[in-house]
Protein backbone atom coordinates (compact mmCIF):
# COMPACT_ATOMS: atom_id res chain seq x y z
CA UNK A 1 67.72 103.77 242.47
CA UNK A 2 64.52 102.54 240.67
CA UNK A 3 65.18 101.59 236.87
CA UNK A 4 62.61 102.27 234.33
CA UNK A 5 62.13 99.74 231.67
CA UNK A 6 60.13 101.45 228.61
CA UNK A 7 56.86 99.53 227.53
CA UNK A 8 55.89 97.29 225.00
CA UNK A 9 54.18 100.15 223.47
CA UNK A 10 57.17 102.42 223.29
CA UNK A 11 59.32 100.25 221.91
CA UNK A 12 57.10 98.95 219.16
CA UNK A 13 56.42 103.00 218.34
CA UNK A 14 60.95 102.94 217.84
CA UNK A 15 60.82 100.33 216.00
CA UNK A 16 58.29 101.69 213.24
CA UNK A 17 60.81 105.18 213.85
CA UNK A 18 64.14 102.95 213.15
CA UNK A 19 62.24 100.88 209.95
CA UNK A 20 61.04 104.18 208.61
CA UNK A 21 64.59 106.11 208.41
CA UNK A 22 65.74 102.55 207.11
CA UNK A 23 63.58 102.95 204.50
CA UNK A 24 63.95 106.74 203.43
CA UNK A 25 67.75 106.01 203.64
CA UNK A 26 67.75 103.33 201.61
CA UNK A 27 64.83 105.38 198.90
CA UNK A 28 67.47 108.82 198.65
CA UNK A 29 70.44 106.65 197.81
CA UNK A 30 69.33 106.33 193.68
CA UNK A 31 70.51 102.83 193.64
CA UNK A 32 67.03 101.63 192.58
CA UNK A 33 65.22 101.85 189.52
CA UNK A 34 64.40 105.26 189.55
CA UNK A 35 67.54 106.35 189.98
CA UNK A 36 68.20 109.77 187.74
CA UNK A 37 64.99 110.31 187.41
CA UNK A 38 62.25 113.14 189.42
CA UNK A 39 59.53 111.97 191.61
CA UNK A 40 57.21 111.98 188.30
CA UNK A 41 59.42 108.98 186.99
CA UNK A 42 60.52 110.87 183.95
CA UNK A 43 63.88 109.85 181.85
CA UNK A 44 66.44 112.31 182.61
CA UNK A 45 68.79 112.85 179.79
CA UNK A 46 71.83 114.94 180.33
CA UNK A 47 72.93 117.04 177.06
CA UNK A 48 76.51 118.32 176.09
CA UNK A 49 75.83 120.46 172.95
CA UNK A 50 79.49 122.08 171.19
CA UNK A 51 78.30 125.56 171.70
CA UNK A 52 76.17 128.14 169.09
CA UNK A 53 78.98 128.58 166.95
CA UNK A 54 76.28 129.02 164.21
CA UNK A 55 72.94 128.84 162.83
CA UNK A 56 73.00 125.40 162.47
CA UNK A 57 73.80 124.38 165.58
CA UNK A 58 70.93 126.93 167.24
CA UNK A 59 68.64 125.45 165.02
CA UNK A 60 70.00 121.59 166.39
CA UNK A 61 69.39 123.39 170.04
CA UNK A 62 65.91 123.99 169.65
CA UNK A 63 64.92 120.48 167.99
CA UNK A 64 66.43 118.80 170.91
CA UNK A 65 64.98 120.97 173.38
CA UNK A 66 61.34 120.95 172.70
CA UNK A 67 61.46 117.06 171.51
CA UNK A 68 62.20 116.75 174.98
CA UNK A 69 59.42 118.66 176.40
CA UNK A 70 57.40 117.19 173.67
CA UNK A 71 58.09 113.38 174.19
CA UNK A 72 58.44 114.43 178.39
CA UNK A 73 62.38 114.01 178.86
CA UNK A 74 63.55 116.02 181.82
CA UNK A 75 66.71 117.29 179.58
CA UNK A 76 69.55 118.59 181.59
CA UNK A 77 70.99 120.53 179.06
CA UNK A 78 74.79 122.39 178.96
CA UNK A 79 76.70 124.27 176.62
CA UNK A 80 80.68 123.64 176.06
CA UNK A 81 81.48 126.64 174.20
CA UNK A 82 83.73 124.72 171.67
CA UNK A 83 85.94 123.41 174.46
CA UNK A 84 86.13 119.76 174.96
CA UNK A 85 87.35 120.06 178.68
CA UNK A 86 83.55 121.80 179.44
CA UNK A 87 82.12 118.46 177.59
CA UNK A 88 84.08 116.74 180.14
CA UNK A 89 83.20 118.32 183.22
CA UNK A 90 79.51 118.14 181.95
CA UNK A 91 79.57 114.54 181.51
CA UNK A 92 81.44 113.92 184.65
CA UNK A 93 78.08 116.13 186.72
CA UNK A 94 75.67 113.72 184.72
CA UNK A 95 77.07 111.15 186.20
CA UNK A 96 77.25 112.47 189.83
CA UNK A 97 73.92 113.48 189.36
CA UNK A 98 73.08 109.80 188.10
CA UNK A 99 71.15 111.02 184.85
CA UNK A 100 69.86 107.80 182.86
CA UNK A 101 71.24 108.77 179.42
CA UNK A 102 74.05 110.45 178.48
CA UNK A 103 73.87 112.32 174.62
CA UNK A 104 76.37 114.79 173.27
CA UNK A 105 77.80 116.16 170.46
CA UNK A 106 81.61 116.19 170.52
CA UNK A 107 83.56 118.95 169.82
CA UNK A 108 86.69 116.97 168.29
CA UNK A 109 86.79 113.41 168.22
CA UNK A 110 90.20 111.82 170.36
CA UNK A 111 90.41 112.25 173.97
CA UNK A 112 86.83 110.57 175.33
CA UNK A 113 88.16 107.29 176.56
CA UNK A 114 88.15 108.22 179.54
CA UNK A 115 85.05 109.91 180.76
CA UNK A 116 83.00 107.68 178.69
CA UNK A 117 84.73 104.65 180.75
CA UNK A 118 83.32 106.62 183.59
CA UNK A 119 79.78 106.69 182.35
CA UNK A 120 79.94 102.45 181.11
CA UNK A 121 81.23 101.91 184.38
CA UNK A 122 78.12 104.14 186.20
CA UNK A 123 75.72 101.72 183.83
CA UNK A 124 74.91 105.34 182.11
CA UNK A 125 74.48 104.53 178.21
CA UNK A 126 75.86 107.19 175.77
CA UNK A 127 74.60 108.42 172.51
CA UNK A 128 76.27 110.36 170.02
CA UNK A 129 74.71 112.88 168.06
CA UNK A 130 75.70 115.03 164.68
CA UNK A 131 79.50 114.10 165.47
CA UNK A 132 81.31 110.92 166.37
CA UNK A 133 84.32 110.13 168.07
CA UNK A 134 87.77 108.53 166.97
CA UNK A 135 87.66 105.56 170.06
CA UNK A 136 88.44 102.10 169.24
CA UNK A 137 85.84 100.66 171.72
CA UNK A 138 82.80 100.73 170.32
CA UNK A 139 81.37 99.67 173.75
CA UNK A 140 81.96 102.79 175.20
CA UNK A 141 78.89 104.56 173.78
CA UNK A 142 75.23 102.35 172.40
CA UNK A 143 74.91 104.35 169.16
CA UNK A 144 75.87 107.78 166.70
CA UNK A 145 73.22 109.24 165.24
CA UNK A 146 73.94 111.71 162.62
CA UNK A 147 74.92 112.99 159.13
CA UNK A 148 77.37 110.96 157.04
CA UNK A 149 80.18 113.64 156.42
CA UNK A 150 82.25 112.24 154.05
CA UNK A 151 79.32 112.05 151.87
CA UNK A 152 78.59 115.27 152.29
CA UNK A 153 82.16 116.35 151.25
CA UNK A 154 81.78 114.27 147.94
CA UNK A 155 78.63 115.49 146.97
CA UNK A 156 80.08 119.30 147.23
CA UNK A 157 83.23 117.69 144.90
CA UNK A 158 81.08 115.89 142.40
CA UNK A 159 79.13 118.95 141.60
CA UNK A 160 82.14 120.97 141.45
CA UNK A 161 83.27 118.12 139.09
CA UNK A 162 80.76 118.47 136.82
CA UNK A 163 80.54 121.83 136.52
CA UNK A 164 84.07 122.44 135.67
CA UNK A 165 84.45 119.22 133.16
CA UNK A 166 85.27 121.83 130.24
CA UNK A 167 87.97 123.56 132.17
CA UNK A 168 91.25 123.63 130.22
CA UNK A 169 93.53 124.67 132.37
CA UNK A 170 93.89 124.78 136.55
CA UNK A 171 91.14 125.91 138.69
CA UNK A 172 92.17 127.21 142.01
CA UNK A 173 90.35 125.94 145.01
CA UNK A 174 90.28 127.81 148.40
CA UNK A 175 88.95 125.85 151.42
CA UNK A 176 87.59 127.23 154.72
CA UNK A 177 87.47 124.30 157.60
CA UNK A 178 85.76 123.48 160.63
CA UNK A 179 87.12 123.60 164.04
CA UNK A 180 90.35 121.43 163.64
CA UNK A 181 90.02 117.83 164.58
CA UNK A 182 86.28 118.04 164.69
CA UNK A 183 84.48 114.78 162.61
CA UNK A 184 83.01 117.37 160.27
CA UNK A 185 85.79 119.29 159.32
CA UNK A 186 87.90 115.97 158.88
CA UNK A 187 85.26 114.17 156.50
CA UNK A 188 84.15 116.85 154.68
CA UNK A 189 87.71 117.59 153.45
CA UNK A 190 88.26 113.41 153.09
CA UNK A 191 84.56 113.04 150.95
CA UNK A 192 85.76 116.42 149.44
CA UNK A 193 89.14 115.80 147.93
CA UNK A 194 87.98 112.58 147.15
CA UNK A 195 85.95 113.65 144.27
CA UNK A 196 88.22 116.24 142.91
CA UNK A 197 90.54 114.03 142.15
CA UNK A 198 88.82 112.83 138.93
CA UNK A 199 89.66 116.31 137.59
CA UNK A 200 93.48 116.53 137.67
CA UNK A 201 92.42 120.70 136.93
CA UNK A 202 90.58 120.81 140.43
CA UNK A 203 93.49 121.90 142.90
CA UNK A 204 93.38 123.31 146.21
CA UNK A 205 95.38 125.86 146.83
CA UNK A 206 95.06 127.21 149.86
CA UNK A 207 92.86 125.37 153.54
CA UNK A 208 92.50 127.03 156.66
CA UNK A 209 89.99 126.28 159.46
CA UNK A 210 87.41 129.07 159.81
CA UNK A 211 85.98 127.64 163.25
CA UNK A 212 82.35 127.04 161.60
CA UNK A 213 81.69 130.70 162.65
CA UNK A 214 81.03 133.52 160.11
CA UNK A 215 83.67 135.75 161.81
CA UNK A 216 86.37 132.98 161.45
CA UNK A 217 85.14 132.23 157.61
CA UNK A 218 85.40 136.03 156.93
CA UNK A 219 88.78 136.63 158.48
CA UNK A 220 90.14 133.20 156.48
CA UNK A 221 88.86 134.61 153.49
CA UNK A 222 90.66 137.95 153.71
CA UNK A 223 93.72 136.26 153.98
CA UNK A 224 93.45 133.72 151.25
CA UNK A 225 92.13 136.48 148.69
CA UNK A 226 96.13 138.83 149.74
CA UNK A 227 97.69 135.71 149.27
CA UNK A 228 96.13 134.33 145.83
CA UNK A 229 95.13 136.79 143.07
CA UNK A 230 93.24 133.79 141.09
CA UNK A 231 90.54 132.18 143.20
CA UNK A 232 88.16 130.61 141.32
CA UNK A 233 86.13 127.92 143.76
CA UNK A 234 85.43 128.26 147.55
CA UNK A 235 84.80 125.40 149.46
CA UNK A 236 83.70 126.10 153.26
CA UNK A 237 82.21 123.12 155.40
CA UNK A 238 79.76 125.34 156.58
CA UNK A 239 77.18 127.88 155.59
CA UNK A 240 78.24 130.15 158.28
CA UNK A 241 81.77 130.37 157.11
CA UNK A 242 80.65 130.90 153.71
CA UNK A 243 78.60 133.72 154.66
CA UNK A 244 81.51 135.70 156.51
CA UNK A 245 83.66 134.84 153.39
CA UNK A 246 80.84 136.84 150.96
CA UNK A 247 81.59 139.75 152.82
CA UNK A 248 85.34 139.57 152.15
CA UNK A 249 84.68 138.61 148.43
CA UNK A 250 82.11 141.57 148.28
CA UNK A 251 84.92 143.83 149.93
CA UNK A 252 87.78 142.78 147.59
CA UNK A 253 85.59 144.03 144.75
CA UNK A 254 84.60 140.46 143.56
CA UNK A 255 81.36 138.96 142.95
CA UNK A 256 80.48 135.90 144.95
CA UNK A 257 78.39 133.03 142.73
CA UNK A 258 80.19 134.70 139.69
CA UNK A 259 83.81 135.40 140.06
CA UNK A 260 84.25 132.88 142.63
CA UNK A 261 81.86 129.52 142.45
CA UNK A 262 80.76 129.14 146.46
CA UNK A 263 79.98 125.46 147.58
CA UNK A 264 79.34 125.16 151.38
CA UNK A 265 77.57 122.62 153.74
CA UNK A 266 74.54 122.68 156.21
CA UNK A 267 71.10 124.79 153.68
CA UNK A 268 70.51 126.54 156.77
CA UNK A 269 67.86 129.38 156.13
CA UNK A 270 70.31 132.06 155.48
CA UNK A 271 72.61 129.89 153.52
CA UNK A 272 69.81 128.81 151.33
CA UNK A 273 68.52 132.56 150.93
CA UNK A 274 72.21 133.04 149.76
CA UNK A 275 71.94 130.12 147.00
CA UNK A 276 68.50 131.86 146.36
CA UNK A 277 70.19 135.11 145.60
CA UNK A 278 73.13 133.66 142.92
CA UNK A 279 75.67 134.41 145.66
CA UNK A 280 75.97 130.85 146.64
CA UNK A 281 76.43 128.12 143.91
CA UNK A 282 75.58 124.59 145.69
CA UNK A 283 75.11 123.58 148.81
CA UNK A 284 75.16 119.72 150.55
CA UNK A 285 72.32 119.61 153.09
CA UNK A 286 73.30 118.47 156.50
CA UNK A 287 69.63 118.48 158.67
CA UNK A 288 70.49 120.42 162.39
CA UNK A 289 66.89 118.15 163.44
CA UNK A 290 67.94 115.56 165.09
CA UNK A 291 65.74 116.32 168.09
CA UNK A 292 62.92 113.81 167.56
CA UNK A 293 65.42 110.96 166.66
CA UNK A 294 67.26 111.48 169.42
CA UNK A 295 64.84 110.89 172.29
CA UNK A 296 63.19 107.98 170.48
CA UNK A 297 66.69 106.59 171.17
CA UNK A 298 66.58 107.84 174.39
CA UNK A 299 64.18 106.12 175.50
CA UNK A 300 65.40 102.72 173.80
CA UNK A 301 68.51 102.44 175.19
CA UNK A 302 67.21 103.47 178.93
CA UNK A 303 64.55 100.78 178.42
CA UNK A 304 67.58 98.13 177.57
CA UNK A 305 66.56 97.83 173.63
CA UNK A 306 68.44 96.83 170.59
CA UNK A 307 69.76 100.06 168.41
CA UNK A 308 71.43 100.23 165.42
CA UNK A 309 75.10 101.43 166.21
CA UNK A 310 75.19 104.30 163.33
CA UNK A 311 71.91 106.12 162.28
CA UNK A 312 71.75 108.07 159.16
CA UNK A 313 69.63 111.35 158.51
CA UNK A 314 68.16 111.71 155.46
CA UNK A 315 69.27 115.04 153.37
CA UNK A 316 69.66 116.26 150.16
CA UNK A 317 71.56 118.86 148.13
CA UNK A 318 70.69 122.14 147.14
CA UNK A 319 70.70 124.02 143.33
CA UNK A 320 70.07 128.08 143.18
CA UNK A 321 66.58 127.15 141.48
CA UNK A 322 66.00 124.30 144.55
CA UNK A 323 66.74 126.24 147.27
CA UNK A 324 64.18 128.94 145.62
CA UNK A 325 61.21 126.22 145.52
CA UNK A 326 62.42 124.89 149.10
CA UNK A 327 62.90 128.30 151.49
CA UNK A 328 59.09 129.13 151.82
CA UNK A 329 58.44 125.85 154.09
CA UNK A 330 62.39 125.92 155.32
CA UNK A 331 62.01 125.26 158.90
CA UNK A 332 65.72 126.09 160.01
């Protein structure tokens, strides 16, 4: 039996064969530089957002979705619904899909250990946004960026403080909460009952979490106005809540801005049209556009830069004749 040995020729054309699968092997397993990113070489930033409890956090939605298309960030983008267990799971798929930053906005602050072990460990950096987290090991994400809620909180009291310096006797504060163990909700209540204590007349009487959504702030309200004839302050740590609570007010055959002072958090548009309209009394700004911000960090801490750990956004508070001069140019 004759043997056939194959030629120079063929064996140089397997060679090239074997070197090329080698190659494209070696180019789909993302260990390189460009792994995460399409074949354009864009940064790919994966996006937990807490849900669209309100208008607020629609408004945060669309900053960080076209500052991504604006500074070209192929944003993976998911939506928890207010549960932490779908922030997770969506953190966990960034990092299978090897995304090269991680950004979300926690919807309570314990229990992120964990996952965010998993993305250090992946060499994924994290950024925080709006909300922070309660973890001990500041390694575990490369920055917060957001509003300072405490301060927020104390600037709501202070006013209050002022405006009731003449008050002889007890005035009866009702509060309506965030979601319960979220950052806001905490240090809003902290900043708040910090600066009510220089009154010893400032007491809260009642303090319920409303969820940040107007259905939850109306509901709350309802109950606190069966259980305590005399309300004469409400302080909701959102603009949202506050809204749904006007409608329980206005139902109960009150007047909101006059029988009960209204302080919330957030001067989104129809908050603000609210303190335009006397039925709101103050509100603490707390800016939803972080969008910009956000992939300028982005892009630092993919590129290996320096960042400050905590960045502030600039905000202000908001007077019934303010928020009149300011709601023509309001952009949220």
């Amino acid at each position: 039996m004759r043997t056939y040995l194959p030629s120079r020729k063929v064996i140089a054309v397997l060679a090239a064969a074997l070197l090329a699968t080698g190659t494209a092997a070696c180019g789909n397993s993302d260990t390189g530089d460009n792994a995460g990113k399409g074949d354009d070489g864009k940064i790919t930033l994966g996006f937990s957002q807490v849900g669209a409890e309100s208008g607020w956090r629609t408004a945060n939605t669309t900053s960080i979705k076209e500052a991504a298309a604006e500074a070209g960030i192929d944003l993976k983008f998911d939506d928890a619904q207010q549960k932490q267990e779908n922030q997770i799971k969506a953190i966990r798929n960034f990092i299978q899909q090897k995304v090269d930053v991680i950004a979300f906005s926690p919807v309570v602050e314990s229990g992120w250990d964990t996952v965010l072990k998993e993305a250090k460990d992946a060499k994924i950096p994290v950024i925080l946004t709006d909300r922070a987290v309660d973890s001990a090991d500041k390694s575990l994400y490369k920055t917060f960026l957001g509003s300072d809620f405490v301060k927020e909180g104390r600037l709501a009291g202070e006013w209050l403080v002022e405006q009731k310096k003449a008050a002889s006797g007890p005035v009866n504060i009702v509060e309506l909460q965030g979601t319960t163990g979220s950052a806001p909700a905490n240090d809003r209540k902290k900043g708040f009952a910090e600066a009510i204590a220089a009154n010893p007349n400032l007491k809260i009487i009642a303090s319920q979490s409303g969820d940040f959504t107007r259905a939850g702030g109306k509901q709350v309200m309802e109950q606190f106005l069966k259980a305590n004839p005399k309300i004469d302050v409400l302080f909701a740590h959102n603009d949202d809540m506050g809204l749904g609570a006007l409608e329980a007010i206005t139902a109960a055959g009150k007047v909101p801005g006059k029988d009960i002072t209204i302080i919330t958090v957030d001067a989104v548009k129809d908050g603000m049209q609210a303190l335009a309209d006397g039925k709101f009394n103050f509100i603490a700004e707390c800016s939803p556009l972080l969008g910009p911000q956000l992939m300028d960090l982005a892009k630092k801490v993919h590129n290996g830069e320096e960042v400050p750990a905590r960045i502030e956004t600039e905000e202000t508070t908001f007077t019934q004749e303010q928020a009149k001069e300011a709601l023509p140019n309001r952009k949220y």
